[in-house]
Protein backbone atom coordinates (compact mmCIF):
# COMPACT_ATOMS: atom_id res chain seq x y z
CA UNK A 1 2.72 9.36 -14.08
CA UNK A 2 -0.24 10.26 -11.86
CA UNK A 3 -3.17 9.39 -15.13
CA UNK A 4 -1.35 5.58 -14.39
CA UNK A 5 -2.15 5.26 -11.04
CA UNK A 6 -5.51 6.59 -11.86
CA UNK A 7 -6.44 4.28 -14.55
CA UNK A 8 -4.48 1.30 -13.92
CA UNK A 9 -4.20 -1.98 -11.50
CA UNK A 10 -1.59 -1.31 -9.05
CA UNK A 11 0.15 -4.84 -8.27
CA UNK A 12 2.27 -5.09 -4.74
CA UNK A 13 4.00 -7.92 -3.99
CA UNK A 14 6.01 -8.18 -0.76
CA UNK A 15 8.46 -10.36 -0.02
CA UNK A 16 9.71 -11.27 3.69
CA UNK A 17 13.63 -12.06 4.37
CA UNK A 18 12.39 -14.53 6.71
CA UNK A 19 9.47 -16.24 5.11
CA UNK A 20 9.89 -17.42 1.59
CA UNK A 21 6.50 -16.86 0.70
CA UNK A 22 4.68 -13.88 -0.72
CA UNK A 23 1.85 -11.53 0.03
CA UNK A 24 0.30 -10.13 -3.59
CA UNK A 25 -2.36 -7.40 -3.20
CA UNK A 26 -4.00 -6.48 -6.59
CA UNK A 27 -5.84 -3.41 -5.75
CA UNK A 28 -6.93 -0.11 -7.58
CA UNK A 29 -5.80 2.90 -5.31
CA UNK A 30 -2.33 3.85 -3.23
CA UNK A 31 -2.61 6.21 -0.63
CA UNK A 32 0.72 8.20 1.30
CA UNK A 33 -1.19 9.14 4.32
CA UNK A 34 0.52 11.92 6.48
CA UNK A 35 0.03 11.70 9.75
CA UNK A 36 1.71 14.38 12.48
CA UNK A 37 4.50 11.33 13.02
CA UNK A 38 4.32 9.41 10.46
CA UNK A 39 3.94 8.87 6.21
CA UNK A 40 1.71 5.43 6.48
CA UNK A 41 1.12 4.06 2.30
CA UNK A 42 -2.07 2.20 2.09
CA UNK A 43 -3.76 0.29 -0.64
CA UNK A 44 -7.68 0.59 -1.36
CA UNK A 45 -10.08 -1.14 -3.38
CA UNK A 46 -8.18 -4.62 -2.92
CA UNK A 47 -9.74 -7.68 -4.62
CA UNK A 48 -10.45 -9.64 -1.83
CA UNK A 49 -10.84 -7.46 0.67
CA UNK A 50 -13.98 -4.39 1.19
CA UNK A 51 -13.51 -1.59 -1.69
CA UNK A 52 -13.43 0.77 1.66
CA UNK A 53 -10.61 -1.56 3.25
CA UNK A 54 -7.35 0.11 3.49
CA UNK A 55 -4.19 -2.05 4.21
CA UNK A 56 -1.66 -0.21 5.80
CA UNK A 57 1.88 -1.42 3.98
CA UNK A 58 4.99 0.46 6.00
CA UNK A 59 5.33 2.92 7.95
CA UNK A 60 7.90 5.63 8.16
CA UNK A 61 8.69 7.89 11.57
CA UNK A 62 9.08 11.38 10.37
CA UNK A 63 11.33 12.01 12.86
CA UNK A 64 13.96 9.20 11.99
CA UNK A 65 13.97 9.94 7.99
């Protein structure tokens, strides 16, 4: 699994309850980012955005998981 993410387009689509729209990112890199509270995922090298751009997805509280 990890030579995929390393060699291939990683497509996120979110989806809102409230809005019936949707957010696509097509971007090249995912990131878990581990911070002393929190695990933060972030996309990288986004079309449409800087290649050094990260976009911060979710958000999880260590301490509530």
């Amino acid at each position: 699994m990890r030579g995929f993410w390393k060699k291939s387009t990683v497509v996120i689509i979110l989806e809102a309850f409230i809005n019936t729209g949707k957010t696509e990112y097509v971007c090249r890199a995912i990131r878990l980012d581990d911070t002393v509270e929190l695990y933060r995922v972030e996309l990288s090298d986004c079309q449409g955005y800087a290649k050094d751009e990260k976009i911060s997805l979710i958000s999880f509280r260590k301490d509530a998981l």
